[in-house]
PDB file of N, CA and C in Angstrom:
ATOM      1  N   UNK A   1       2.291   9.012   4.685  1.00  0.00           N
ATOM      2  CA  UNK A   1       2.170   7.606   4.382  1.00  0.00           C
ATOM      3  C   UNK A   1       2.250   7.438   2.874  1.00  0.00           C
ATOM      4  N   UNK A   2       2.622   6.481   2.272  1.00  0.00           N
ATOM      5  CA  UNK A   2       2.986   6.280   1.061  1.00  0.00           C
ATOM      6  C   UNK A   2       2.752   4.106   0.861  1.00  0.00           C
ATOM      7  N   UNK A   3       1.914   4.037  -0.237  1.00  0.00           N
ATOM      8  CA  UNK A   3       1.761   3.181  -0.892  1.00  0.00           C
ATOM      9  C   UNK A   3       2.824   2.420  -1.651  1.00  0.00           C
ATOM     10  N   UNK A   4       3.392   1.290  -1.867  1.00  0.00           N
ATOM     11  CA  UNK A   4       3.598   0.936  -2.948  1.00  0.00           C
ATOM     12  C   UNK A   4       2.899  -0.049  -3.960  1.00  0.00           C
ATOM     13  N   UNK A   5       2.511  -0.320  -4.840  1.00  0.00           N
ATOM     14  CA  UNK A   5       1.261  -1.237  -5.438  1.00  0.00           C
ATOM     15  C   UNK A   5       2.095  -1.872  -6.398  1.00  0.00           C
ATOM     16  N   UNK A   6       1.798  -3.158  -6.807  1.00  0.00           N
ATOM     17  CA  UNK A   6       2.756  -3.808  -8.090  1.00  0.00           C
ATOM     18  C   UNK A   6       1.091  -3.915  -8.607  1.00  0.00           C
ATOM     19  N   UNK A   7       1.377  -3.743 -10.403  1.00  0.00           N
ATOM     20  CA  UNK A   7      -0.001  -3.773 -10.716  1.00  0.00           C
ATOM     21  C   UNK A   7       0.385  -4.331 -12.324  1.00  0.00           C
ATOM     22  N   UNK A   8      -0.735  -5.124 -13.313  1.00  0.00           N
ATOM     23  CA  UNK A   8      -0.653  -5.212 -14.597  1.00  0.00           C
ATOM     24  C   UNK A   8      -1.691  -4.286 -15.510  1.00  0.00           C
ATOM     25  N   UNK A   9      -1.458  -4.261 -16.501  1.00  0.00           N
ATOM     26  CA  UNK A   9      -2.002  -3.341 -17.045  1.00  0.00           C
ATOM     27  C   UNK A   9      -3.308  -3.600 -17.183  1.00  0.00           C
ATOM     28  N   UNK A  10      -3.507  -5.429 -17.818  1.00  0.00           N
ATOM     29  CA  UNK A  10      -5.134  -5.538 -17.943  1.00  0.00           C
ATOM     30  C   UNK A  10      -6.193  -6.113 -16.755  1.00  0.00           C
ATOM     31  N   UNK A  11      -5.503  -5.577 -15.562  1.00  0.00           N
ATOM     32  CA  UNK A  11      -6.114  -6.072 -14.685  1.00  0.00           C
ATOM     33  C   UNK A  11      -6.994  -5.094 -13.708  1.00  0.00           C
ATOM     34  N   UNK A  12      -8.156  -5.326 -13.700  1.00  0.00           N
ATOM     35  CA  UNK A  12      -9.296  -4.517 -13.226  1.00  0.00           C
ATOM     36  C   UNK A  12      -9.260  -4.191 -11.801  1.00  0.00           C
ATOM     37  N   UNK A  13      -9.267  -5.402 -10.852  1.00  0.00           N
ATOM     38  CA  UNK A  13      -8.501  -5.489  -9.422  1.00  0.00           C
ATOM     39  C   UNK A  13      -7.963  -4.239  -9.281  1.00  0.00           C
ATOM     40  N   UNK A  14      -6.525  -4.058 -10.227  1.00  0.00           N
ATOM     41  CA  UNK A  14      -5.139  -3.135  -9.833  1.00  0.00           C
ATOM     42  C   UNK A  14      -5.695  -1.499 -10.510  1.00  0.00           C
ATOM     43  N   UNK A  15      -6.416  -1.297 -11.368  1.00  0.00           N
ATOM     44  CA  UNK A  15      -7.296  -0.509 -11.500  1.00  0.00           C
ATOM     45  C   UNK A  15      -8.230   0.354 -10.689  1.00  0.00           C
ATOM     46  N   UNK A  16      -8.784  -0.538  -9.977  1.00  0.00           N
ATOM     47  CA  UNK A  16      -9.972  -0.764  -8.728  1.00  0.00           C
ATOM     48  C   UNK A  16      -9.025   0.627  -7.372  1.00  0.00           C
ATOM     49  N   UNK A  17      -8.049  -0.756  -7.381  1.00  0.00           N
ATOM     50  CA  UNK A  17      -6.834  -0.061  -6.294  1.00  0.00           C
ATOM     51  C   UNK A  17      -6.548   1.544  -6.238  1.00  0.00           C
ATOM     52  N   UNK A  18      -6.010   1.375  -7.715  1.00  0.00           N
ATOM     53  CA  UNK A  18      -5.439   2.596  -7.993  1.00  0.00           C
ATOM     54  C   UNK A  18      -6.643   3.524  -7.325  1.00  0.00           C
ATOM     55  N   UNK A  19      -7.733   3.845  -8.476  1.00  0.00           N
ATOM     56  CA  UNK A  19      -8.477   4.536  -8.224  1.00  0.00           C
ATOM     57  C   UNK A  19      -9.129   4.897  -6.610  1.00  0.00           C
ATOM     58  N   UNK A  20      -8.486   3.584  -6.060  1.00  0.00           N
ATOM     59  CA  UNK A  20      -9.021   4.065  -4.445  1.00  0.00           C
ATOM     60  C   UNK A  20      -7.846   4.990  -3.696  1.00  0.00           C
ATOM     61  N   UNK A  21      -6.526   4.393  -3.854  1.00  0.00           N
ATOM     62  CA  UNK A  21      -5.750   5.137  -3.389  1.00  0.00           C
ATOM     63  C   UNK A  21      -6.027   6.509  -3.960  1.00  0.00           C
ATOM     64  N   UNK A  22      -6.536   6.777  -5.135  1.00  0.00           N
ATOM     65  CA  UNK A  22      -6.178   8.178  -5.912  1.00  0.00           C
ATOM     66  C   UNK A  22      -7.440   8.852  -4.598  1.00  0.00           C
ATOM     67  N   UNK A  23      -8.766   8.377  -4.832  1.00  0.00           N
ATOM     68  CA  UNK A  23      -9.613   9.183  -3.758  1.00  0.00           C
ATOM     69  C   UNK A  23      -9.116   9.369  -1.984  1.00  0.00           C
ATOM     70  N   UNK A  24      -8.676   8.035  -1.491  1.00  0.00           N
ATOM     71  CA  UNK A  24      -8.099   8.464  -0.401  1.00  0.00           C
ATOM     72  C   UNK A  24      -7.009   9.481  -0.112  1.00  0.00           C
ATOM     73  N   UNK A  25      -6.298   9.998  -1.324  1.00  0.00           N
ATOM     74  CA  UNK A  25      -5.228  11.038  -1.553  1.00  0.00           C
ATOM     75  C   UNK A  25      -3.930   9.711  -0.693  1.00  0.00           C
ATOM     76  N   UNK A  26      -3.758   9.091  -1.542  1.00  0.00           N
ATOM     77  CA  UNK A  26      -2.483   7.895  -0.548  1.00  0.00           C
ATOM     78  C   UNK A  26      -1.572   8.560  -1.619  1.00  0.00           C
ATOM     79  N   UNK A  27      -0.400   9.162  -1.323  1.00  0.00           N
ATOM     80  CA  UNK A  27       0.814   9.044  -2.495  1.00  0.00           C
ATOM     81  C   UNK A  27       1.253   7.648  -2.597  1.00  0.00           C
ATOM     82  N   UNK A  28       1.405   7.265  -3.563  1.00  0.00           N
ATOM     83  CA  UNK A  28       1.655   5.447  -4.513  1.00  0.00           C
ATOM     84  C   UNK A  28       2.833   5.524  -5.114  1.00  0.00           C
ATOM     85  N   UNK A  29       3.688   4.694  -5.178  1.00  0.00           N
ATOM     86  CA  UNK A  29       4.339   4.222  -6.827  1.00  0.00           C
ATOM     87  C   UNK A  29       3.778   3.097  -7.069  1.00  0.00           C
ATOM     88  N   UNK A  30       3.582   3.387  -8.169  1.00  0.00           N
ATOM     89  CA  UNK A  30       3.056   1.998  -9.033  1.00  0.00           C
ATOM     90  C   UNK A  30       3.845   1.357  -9.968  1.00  0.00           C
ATOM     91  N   UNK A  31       4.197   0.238  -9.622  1.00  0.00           N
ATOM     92  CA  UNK A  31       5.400  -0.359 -10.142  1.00  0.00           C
ATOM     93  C   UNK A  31       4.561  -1.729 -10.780  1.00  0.00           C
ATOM     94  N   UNK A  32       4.223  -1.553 -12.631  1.00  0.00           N
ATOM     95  CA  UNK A  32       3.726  -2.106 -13.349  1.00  0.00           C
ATOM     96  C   UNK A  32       4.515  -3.621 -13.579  1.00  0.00           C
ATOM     97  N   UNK A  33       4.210  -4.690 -13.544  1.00  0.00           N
ATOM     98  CA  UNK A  33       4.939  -5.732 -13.977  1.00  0.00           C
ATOM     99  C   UNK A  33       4.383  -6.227 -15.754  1.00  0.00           C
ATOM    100  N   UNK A  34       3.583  -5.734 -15.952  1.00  0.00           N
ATOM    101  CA  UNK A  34       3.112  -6.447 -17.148  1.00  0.00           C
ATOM    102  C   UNK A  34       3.912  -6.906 -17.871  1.00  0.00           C
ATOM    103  N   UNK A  35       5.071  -6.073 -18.712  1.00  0.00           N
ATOM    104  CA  UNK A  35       6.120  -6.886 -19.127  1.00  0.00           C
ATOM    105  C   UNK A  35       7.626  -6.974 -19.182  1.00  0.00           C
ATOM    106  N   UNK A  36       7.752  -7.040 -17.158  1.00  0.00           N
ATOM    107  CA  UNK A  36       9.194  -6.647 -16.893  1.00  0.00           C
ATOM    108  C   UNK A  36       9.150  -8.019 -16.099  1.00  0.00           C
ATOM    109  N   UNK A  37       9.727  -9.465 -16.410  1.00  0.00           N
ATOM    110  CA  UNK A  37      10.087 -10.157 -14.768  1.00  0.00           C
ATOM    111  C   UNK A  37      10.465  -9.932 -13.899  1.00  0.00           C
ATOM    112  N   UNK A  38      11.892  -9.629 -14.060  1.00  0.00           N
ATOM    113  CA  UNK A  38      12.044  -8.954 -12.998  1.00  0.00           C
ATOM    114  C   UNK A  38      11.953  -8.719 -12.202  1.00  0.00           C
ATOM    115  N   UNK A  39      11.029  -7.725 -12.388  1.00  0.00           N
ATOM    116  CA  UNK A  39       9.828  -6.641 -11.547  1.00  0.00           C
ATOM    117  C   UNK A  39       9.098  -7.181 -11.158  1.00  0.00           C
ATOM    118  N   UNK A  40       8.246  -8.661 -11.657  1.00  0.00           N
ATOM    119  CA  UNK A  40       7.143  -9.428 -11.391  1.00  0.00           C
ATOM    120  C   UNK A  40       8.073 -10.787 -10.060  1.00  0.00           C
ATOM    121  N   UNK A  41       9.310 -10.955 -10.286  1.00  0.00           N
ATOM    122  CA  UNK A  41       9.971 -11.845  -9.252  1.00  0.00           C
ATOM    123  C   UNK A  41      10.243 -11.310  -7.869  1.00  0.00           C
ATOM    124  N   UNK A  42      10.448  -9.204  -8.275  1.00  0.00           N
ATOM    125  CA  UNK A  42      10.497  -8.921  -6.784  1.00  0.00           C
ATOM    126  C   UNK A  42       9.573  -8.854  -6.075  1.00  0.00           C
ATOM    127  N   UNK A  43       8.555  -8.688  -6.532  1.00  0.00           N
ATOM    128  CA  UNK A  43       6.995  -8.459  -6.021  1.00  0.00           C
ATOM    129  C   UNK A  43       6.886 -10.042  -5.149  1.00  0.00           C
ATOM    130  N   UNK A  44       7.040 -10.814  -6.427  1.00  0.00           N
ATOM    131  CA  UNK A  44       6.483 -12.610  -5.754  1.00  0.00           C
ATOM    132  C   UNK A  44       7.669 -12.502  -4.357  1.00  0.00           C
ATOM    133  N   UNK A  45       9.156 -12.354  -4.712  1.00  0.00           N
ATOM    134  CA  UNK A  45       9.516 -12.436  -3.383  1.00  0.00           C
ATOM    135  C   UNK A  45       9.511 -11.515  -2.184  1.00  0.00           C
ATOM    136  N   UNK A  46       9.145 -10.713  -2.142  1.00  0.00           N
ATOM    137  CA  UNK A  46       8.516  -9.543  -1.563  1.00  0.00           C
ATOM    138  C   UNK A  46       7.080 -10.346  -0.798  1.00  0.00           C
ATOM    139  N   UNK A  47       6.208 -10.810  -1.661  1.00  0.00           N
ATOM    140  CA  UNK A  47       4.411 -10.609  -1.077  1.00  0.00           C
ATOM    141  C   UNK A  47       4.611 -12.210  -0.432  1.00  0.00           C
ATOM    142  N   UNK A  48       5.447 -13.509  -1.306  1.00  0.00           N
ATOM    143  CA  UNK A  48       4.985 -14.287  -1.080  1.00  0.00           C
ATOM    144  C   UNK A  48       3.570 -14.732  -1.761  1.00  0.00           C
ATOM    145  N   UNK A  49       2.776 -13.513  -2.983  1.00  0.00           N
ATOM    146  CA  UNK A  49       2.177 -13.955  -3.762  1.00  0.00           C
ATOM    147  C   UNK A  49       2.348 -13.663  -5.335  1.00  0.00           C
ATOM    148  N   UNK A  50       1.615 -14.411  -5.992  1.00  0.00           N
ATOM    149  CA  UNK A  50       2.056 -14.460  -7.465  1.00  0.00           C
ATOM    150  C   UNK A  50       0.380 -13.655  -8.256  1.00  0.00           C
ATOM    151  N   UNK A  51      -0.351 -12.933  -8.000  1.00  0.00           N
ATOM    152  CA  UNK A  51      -1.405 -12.019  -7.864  1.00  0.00           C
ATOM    153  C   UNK A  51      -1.647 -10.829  -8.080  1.00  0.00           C
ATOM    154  N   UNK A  52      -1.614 -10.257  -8.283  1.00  0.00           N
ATOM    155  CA  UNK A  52      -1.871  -8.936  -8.937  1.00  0.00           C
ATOM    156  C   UNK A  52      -3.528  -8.090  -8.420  1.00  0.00           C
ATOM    157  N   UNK A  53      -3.339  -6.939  -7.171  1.00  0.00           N
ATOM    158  CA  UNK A  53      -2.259  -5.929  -7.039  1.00  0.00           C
ATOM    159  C   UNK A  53      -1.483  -6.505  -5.636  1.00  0.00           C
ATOM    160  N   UNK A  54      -0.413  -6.223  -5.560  1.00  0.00           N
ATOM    161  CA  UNK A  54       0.134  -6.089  -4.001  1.00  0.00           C
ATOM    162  C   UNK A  54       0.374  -4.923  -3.976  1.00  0.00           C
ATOM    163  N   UNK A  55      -0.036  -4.565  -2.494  1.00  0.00           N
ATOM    164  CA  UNK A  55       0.101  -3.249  -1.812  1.00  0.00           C
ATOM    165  C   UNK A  55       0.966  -3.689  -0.702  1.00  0.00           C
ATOM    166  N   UNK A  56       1.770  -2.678  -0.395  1.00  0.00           N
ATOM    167  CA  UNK A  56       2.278  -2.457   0.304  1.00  0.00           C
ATOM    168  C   UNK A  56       2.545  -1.079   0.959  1.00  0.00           C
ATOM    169  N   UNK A  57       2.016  -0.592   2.291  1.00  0.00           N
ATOM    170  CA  UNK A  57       2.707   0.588   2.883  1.00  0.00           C
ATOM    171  C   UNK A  57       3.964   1.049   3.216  1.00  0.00           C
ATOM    172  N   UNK A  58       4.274   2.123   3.596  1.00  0.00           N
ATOM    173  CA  UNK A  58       5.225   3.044   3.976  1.00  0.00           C
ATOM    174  C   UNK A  58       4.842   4.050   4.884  1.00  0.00           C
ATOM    175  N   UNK A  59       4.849   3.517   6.057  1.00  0.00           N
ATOM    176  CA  UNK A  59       4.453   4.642   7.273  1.00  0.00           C
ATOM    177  C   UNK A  59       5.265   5.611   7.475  1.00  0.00           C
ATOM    178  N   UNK A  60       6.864   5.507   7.673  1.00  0.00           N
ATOM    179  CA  UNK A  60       7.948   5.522   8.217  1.00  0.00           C
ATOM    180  C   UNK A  60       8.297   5.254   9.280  1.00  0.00           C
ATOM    181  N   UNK A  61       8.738   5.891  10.233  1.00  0.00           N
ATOM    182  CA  UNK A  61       9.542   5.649  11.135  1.00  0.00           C
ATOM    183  C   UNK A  61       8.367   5.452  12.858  1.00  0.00           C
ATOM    184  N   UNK A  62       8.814   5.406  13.901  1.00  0.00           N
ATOM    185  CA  UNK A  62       7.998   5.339  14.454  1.00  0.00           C
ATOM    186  C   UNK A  62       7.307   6.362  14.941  1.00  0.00           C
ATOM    187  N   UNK A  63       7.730   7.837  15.240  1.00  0.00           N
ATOM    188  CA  UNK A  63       7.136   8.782  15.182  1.00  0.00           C
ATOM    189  C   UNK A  63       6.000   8.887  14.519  1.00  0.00           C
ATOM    190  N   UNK A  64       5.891   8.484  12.768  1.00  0.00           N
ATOM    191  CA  UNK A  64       5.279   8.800  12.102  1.00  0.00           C
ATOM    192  C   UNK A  64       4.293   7.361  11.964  1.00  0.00           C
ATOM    193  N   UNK A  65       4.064   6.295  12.748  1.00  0.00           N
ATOM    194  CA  UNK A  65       3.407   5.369  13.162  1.00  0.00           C
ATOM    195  C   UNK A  65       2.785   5.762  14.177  1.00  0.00           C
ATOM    196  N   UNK A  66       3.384   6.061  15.425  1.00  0.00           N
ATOM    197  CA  UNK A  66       2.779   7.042  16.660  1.00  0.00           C
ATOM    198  C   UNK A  66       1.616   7.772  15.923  1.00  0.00           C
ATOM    199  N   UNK A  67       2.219   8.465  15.497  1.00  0.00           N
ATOM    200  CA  UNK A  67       1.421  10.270  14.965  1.00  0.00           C
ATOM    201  C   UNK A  67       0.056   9.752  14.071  1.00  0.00           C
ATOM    202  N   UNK A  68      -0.018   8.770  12.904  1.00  0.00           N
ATOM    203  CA  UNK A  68      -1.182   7.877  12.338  1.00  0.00           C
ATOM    204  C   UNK A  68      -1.978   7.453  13.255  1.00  0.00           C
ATOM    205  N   UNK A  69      -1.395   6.664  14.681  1.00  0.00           N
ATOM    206  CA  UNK A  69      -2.355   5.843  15.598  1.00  0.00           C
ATOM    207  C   UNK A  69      -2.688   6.999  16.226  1.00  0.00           C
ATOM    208  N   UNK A  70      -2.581   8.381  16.441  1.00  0.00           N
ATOM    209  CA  UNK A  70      -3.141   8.591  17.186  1.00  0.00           C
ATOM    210  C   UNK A  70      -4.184   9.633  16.682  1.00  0.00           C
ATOM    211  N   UNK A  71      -4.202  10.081  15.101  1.00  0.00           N
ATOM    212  CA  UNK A  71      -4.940  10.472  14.822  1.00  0.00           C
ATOM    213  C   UNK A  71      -6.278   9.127  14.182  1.00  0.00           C
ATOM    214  N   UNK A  72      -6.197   8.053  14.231  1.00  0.00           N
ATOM    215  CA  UNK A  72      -6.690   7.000  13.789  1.00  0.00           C
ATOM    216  C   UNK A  72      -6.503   6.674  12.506  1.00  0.00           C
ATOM    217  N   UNK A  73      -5.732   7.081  11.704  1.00  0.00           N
ATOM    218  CA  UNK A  73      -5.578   7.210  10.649  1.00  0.00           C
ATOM    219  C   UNK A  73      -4.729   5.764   9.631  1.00  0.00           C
ATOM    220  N   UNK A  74      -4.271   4.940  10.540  1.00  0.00           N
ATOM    221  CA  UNK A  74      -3.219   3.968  10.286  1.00  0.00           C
ATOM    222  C   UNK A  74      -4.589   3.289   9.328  1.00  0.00           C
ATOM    223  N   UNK A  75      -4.254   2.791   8.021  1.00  0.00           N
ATOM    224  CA  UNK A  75      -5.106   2.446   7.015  1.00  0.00           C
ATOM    225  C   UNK A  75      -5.446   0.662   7.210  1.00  0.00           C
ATOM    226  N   UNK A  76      -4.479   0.180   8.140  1.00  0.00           N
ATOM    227  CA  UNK A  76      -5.041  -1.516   8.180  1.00  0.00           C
ATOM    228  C   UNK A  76      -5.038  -1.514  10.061  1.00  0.00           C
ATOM    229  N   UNK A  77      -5.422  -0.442  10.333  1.00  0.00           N
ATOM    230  CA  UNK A  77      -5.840  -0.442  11.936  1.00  0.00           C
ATOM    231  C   UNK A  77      -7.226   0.325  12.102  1.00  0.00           C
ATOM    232  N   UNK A  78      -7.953   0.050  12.715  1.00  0.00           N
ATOM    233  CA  UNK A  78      -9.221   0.586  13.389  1.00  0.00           C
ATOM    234  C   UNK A  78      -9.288   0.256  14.213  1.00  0.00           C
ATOM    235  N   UNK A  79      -9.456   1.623  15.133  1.00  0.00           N
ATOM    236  CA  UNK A  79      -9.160   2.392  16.638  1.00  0.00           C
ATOM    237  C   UNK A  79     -10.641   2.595  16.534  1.00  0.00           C
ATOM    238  N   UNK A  80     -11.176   2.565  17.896  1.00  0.00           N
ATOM    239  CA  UNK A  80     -12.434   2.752  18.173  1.00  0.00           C
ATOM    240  C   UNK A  80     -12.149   4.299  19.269  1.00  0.00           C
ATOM    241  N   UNK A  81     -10.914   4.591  19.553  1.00  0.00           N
ATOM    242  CA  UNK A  81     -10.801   5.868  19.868  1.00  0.00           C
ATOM    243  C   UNK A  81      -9.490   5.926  19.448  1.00  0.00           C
ATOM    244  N   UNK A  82      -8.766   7.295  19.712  1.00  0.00           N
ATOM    245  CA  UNK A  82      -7.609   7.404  19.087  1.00  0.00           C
ATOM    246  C   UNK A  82      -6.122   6.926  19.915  1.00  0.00           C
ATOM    247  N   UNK A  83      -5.617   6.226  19.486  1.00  0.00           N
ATOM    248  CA  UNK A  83      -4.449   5.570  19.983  1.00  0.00           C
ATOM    249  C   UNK A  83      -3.653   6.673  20.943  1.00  0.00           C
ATOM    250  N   UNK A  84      -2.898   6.493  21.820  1.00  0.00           N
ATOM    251  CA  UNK A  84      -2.173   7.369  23.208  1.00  0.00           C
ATOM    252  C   UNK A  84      -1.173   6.348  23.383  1.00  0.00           C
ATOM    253  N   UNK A  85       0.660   6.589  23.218  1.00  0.00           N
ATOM    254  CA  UNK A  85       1.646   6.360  23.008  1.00  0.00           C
ATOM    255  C   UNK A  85       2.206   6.345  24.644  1.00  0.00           C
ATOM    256  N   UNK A  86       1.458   7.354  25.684  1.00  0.00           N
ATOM    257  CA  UNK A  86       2.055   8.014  26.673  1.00  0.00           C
ATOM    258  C   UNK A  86       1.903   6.954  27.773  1.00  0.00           C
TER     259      UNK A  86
END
């Protein structure tokens, strides 16, 4: 699974983030907007917000969605037992 985060530099929030993904061991790119537009227009059209951090996952494919649910592991799902595909 893999993160992507849009983040600014003086912002504590995107800080916050980081440091959580870093303990959960999430591999991230962190794609800074502070002073690229750009970068800050794909995010807004991307999230639909103008906010700072957006996250976004990368599960992959469905195998590798399967294989998360069934170890419970999918990070915006909670399984009260472990998910079964069969």
């Amino acid at each position: 699974m893999h993160a992507i985060i849009y983040t600014k530099d003086s912002c504590g929030y995107c800080h916050k983030a980081l440091t959580t993904l870093d303990q959960m061991k999430v591999s991230y790119t962190n794609i800074d907007v502070t002073h690229d537009q750009e970068l800050y227009q794909e995010m807004v059209e991307r999230s639909g917000e103008r906010t700072v951090p957006q996250i976004f996952w990368h599960v992959g494919g469905s195998d590798e969605m399967h294989a998360l649910l069934s170890t419970g592991k999918l990070p915006f799902v909670t399984l009260k037992k472990p998910y079964s595909c069969e």
